[in-house]
Protein backbone atom coordinates (compact mmCIF):
# COMPACT_ATOMS: atom_id res chain seq x y z
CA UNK A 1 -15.96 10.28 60.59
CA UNK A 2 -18.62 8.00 59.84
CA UNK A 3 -18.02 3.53 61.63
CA UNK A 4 -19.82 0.52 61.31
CA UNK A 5 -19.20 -2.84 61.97
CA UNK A 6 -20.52 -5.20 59.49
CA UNK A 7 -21.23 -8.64 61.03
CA UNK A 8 -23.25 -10.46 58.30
CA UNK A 9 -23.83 -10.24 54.43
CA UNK A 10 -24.76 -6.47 53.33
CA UNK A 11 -24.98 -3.77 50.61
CA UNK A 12 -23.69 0.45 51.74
CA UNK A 13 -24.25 2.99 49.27
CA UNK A 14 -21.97 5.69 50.10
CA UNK A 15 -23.05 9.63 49.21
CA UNK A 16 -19.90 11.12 50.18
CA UNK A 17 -17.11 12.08 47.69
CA UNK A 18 -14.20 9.61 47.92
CA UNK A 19 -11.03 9.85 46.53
CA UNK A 20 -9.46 7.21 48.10
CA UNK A 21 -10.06 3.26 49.02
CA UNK A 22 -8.23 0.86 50.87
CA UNK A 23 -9.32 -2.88 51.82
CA UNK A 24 -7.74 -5.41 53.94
CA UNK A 25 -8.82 -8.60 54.05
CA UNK A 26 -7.77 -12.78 54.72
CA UNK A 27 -9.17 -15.50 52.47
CA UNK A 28 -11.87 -14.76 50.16
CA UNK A 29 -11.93 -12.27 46.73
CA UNK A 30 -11.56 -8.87 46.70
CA UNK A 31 -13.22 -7.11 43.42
CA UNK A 32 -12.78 -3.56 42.87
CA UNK A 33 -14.11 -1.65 39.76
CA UNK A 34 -13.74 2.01 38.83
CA UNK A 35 -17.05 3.41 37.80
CA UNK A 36 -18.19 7.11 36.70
CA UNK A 37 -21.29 6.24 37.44
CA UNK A 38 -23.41 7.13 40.45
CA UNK A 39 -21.79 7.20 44.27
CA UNK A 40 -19.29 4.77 45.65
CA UNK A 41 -20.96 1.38 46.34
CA UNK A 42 -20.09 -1.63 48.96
CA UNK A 43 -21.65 -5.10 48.68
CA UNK A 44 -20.19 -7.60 51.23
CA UNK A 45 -21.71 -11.12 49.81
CA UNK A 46 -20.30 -13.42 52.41
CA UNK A 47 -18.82 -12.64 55.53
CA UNK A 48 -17.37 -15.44 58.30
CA UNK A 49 -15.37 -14.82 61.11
CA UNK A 50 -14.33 -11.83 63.10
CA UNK A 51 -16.85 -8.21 61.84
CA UNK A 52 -15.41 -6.37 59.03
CA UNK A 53 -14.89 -2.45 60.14
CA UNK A 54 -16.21 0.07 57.38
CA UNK A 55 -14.80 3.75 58.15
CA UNK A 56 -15.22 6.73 55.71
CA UNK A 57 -13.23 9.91 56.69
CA UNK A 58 -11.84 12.31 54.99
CA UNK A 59 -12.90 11.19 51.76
CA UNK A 60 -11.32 7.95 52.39
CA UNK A 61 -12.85 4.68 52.55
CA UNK A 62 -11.77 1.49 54.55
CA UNK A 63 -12.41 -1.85 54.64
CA UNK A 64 -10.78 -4.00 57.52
CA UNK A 65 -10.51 -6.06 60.09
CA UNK A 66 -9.75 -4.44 62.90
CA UNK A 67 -6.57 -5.96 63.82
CA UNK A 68 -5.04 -6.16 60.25
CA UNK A 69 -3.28 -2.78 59.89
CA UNK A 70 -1.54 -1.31 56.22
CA UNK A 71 1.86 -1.02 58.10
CA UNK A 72 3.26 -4.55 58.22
CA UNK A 73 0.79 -6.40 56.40
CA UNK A 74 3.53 -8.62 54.72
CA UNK A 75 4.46 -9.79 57.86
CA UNK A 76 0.90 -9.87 59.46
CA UNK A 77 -0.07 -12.84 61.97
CA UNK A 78 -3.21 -13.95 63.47
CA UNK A 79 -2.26 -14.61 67.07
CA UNK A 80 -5.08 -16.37 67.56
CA UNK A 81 -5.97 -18.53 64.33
CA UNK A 82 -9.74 -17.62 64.03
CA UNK A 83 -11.29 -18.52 60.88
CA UNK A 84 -11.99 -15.92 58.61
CA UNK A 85 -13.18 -15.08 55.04
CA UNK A 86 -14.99 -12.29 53.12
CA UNK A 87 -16.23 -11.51 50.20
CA UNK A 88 -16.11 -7.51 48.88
CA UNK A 89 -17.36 -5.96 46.32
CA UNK A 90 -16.88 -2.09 45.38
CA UNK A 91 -17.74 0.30 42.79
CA UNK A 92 -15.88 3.39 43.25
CA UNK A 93 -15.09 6.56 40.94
CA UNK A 94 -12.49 6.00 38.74
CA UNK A 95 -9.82 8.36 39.69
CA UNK A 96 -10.03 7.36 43.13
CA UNK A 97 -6.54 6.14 44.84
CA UNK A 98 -7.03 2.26 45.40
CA UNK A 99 -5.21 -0.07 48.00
CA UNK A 100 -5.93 -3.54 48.20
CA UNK A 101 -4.12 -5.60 50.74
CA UNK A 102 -5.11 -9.59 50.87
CA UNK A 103 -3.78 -12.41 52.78
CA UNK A 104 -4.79 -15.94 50.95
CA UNK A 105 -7.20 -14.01 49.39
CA UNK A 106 -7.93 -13.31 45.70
CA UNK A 107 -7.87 -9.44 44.60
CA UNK A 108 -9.53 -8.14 41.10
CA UNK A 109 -9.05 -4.59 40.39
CA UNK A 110 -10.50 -2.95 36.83
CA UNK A 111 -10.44 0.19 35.62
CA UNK A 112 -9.09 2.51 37.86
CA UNK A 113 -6.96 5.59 36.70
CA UNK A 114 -5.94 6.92 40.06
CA UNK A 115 -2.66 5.39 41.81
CA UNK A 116 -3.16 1.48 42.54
CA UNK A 117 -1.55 -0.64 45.24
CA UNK A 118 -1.83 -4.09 45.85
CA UNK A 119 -0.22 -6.68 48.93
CA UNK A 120 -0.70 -10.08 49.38
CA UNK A 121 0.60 -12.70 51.29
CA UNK A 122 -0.55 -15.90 49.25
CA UNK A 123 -3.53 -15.14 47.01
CA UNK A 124 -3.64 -14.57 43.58
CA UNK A 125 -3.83 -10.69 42.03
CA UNK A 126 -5.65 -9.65 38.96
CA UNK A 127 -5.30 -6.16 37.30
CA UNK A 128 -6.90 -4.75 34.34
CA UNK A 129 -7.55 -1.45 32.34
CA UNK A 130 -5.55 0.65 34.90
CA UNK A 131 -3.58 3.74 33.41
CA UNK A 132 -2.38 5.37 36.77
CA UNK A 133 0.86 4.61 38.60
CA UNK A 134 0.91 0.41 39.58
CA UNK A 135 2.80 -1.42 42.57
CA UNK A 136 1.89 -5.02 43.58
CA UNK A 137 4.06 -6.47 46.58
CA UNK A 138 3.23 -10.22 47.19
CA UNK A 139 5.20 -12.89 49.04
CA UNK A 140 4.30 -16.33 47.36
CA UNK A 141 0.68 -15.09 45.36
CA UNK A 142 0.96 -14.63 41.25
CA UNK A 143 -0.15 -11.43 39.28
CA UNK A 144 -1.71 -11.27 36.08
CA UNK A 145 -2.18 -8.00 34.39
CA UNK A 146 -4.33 -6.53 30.89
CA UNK A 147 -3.82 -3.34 29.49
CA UNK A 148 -1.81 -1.32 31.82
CA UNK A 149 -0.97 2.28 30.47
CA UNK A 150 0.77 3.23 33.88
CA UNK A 151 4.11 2.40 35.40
CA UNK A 152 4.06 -1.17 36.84
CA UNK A 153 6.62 -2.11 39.96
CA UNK A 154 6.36 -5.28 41.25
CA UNK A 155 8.43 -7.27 44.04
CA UNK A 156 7.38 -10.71 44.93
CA UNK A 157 9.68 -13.76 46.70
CA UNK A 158 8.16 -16.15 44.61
CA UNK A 159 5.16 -14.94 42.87
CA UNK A 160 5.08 -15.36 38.90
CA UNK A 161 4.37 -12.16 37.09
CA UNK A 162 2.05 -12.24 33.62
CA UNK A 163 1.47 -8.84 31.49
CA UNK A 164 -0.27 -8.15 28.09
CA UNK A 165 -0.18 -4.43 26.81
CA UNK A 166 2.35 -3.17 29.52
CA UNK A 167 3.00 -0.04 29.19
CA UNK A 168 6.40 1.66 28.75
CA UNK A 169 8.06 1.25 32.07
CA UNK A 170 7.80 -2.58 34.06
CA UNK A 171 10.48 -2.91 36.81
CA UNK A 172 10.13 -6.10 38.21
CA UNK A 173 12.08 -8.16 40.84
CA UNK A 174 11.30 -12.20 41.70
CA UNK A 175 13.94 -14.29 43.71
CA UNK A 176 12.14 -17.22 42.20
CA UNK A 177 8.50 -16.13 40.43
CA UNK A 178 8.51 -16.31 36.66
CA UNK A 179 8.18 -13.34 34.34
CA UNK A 180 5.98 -13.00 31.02
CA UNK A 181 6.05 -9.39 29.83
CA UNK A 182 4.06 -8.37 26.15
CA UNK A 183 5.37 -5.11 25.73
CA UNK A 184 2.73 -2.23 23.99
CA UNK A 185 4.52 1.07 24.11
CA UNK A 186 2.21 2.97 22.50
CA UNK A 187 5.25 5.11 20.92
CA UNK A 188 6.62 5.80 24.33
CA UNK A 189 10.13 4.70 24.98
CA UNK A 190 10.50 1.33 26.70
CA UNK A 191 11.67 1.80 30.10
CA UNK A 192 11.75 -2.31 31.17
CA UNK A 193 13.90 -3.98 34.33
CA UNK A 194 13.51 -6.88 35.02
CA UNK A 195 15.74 -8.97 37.59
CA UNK A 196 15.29 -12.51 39.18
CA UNK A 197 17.57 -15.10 40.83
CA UNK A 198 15.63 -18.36 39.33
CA UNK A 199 12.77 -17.48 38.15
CA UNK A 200 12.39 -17.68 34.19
CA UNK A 201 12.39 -14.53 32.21
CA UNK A 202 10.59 -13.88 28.32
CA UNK A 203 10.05 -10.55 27.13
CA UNK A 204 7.69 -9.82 23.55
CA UNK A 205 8.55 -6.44 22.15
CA UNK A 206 6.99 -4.91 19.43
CA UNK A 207 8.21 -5.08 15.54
CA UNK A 208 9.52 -2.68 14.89
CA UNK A 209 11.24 -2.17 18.35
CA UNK A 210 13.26 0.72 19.79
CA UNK A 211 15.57 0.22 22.68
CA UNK A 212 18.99 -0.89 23.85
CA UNK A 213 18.98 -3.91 25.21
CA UNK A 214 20.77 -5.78 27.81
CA UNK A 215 19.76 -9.28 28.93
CA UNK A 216 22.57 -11.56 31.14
CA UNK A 217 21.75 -15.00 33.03
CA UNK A 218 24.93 -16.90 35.04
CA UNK A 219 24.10 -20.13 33.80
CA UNK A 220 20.72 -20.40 32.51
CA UNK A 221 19.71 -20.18 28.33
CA UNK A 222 18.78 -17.41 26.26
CA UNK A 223 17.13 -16.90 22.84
CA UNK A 224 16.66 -14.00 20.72
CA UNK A 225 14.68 -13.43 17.57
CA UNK A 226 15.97 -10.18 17.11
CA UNK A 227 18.47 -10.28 14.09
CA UNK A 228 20.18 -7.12 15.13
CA UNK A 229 20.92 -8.61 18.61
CA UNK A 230 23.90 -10.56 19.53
CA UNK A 231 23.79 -13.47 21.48
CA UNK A 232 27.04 -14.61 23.21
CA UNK A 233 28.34 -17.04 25.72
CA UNK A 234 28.53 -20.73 25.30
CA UNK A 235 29.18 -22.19 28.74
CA UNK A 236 28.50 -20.59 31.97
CA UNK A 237 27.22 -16.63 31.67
CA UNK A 238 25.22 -15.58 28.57
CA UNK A 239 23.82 -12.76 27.14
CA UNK A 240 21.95 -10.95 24.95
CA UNK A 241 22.95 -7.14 23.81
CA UNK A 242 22.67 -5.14 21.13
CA UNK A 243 20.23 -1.60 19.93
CA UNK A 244 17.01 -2.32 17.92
CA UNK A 245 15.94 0.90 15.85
CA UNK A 246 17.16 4.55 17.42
CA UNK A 247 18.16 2.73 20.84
CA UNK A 248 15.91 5.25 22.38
CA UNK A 249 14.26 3.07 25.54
CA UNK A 250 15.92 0.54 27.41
CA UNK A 251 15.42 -3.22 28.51
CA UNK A 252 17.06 -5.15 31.24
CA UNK A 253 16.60 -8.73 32.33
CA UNK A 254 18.84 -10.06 34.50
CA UNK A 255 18.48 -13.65 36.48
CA UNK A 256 21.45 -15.98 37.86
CA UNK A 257 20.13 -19.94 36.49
CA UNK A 258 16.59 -18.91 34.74
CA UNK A 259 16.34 -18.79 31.47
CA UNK A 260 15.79 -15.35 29.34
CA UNK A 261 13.57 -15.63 25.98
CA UNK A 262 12.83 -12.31 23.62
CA UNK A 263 10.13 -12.80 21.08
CA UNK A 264 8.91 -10.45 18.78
CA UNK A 265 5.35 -8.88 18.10
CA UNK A 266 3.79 -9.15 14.74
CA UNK A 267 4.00 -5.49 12.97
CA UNK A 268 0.94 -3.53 12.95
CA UNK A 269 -0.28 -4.81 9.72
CA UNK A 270 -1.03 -7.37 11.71
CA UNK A 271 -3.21 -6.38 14.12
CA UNK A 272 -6.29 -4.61 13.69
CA UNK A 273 -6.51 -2.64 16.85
CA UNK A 274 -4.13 -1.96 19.75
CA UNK A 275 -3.55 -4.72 21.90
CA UNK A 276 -5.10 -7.50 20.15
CA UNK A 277 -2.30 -10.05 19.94
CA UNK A 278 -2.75 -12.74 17.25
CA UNK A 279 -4.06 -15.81 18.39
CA UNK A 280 -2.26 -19.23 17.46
CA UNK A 281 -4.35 -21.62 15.37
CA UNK A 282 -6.32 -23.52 17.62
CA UNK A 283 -6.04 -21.39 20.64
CA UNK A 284 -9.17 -19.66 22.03
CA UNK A 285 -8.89 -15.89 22.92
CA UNK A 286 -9.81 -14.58 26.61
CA UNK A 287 -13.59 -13.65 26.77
CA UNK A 288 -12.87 -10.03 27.41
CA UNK A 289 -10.03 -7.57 27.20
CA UNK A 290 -10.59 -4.18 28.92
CA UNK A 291 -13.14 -3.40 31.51
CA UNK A 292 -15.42 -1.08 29.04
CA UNK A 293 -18.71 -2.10 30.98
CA UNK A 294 -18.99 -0.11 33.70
CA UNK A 295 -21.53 -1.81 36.77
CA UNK A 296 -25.09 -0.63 36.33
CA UNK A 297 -26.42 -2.65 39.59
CA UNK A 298 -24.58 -3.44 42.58
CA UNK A 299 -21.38 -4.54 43.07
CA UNK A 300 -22.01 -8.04 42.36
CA UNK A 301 -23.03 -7.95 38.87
CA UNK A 302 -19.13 -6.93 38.28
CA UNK A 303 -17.08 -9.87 36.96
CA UNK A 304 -13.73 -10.40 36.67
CA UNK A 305 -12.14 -9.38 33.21
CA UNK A 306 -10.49 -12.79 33.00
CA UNK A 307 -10.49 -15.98 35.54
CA UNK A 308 -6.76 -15.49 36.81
CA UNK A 309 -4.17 -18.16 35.14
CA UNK A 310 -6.08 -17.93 31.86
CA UNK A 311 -3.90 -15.15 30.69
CA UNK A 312 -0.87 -16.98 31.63
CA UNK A 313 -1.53 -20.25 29.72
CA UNK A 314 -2.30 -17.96 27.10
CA UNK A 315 0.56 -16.33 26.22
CA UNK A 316 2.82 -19.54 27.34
CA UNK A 317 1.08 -21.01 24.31
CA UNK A 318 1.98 -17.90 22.35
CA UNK A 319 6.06 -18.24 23.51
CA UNK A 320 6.06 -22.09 22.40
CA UNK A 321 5.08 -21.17 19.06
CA UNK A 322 7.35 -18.22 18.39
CA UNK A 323 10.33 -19.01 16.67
CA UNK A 324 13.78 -17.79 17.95
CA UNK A 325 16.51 -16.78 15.40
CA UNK A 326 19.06 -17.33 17.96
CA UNK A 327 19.76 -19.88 21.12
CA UNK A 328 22.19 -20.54 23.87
């Protein structure tokens, strides 16, 4: 096993085979890439506060405070309030197993294929070009997500959730965070839950579509613009049921006063590769979609896929302008 504190601004280069990375830290960013280039790197850019502790055993990397442990990190308290904030960069391989925990920090992770993790207290969580298995736990800090391939759970308290090109299977639970899912399959069948108490719900499925569908809010409103859905309920409970195509995957949505929206993909004809959703007139598309670039340099030179709440506004622009067939 191979320690060091770091106390000030540095750059590791790290020779050893690693197949797995995890990074704690409070205030600050977080940016992790997946490379297949070259050997693990480390850049720490700014560093105040209490050392940062960087292990490597057993083909596992950490980066940490010392007293900031995985187990409990939700609930994590600094006993006695010192000021702290980092700034990490890492390039690692890209089937390495990532977990990023951050505490009023922000967290960018890109292009990873190995199993991907994320907790946070209060800062904000991007995630991008990641096709392995995806969990993000935060208590009050939003997620925005690009072309996942992978499984996504998430569980926040009141964290909004954003997604373009999920994959097949999204099981999500808010008691009061938002939820903006654009469903892209890929010809798997769609495996989506989602479930909050009064958070807002809208779900964009492909055209054509294949799933049953159930969709239920105690006294919020729904819309559909699925023809072959029915939409019931005029005071108090509504919902939203019915099978598009075979009825081969399933969605859920469930929330007790938010509202639930479903909106409907253009068909392929109009789109001109996967995951390029149309872009309303007038509406500027993000500057990059998946993390092809790998880093070249150091760490550094790695920037975030998108500046986090771009994506969001985004596709809120796209549900305004989507027409629903049906209302309640």
């Amino acid at each position: 096993m191979s320690q060091r504190s770091v106390t000030e601004p540095d750059k590791l280069t790290f020779d050893t085979p690693l197949t797995s990375l995890q990074v704690r830290i409070v205030n600050g960013t977080v940016n992790v890439v997946g490379t297949d280039e070259g050997p693990a790197r480390l850049e720490i850019s700014e560093l105040e506060g209490p050392p940062l502790i960087v292990t490597q055993e057993d083909g596992t990397l950490t980066v940490a405070y010392e007293d900031l442990p995985w187990k409990g990190f939700l609930k994590w308290l600094d006993r006695r309030g010192r000021r702290r904030s980092a700034v990490v960069s890492l390039a690692v391989p890209a089937s390495t197993r990532v977990e990023v925990g951050v505490i009023g920090a922000t967290a960018f992770v890109s292009g990873i294929e190995g199993h991907t993790e994320v907790r946070g207290v209060s800062g904000d969580t991007t995630l991008t070009g990641l096709t392995g298995h995806v969990r993000a736990d935060t208590v009050s800090g939003s997620v925005e997500a690009q072309a996942l391939t992978g499984d996504l759970r998430f569980h926040s308290v009141s964290g909004d959730l954003t997604v373009v090109e999920a994959g097949s299977s999204v099981r999500a639970d808010s008691v009061s965070g938002s939820m903006i899912v654009d469903l892209d399959p890929a010809g798997h069948p769609t495996d989506v839950a989602l479930t909050s108490v009064s958070g807002e719900i809208a779900i964009r499925l492909p055209h054509p579509a294949d799933a049953h569908v159930e969709a239920n809010t105690a006294s919020g409103t729904v819309s559909s613009a699925f023809e072959d859905l029915r939409v019931t309920g005029q005071w108090g409970a509504k919902r939203i049921t019915g099978r598009l195509g075979e009825g081969n995957g399933r969605l859920q949505a469930t929330t007790v006063s938010g509202s639930i929206a479903l909106l409907r993909r253009p068909g392929t004809a109009h789109r001109t590769r996967r995951g390029r959703i149309p872009l309303p007139a007038g509406t500027r598309a993000p500057r990059a979609t998946r993390p092809t670039a790998r880093p070249t340099r150091r760490c550094s030179d790695m920037p975030p896929v998108f500046a986090h709440g771009r994506l969001r506004l985004y596709l809120l622009k796209l549900l305004d302008e989507a027409p629903a067939t049906a209302t309640r």
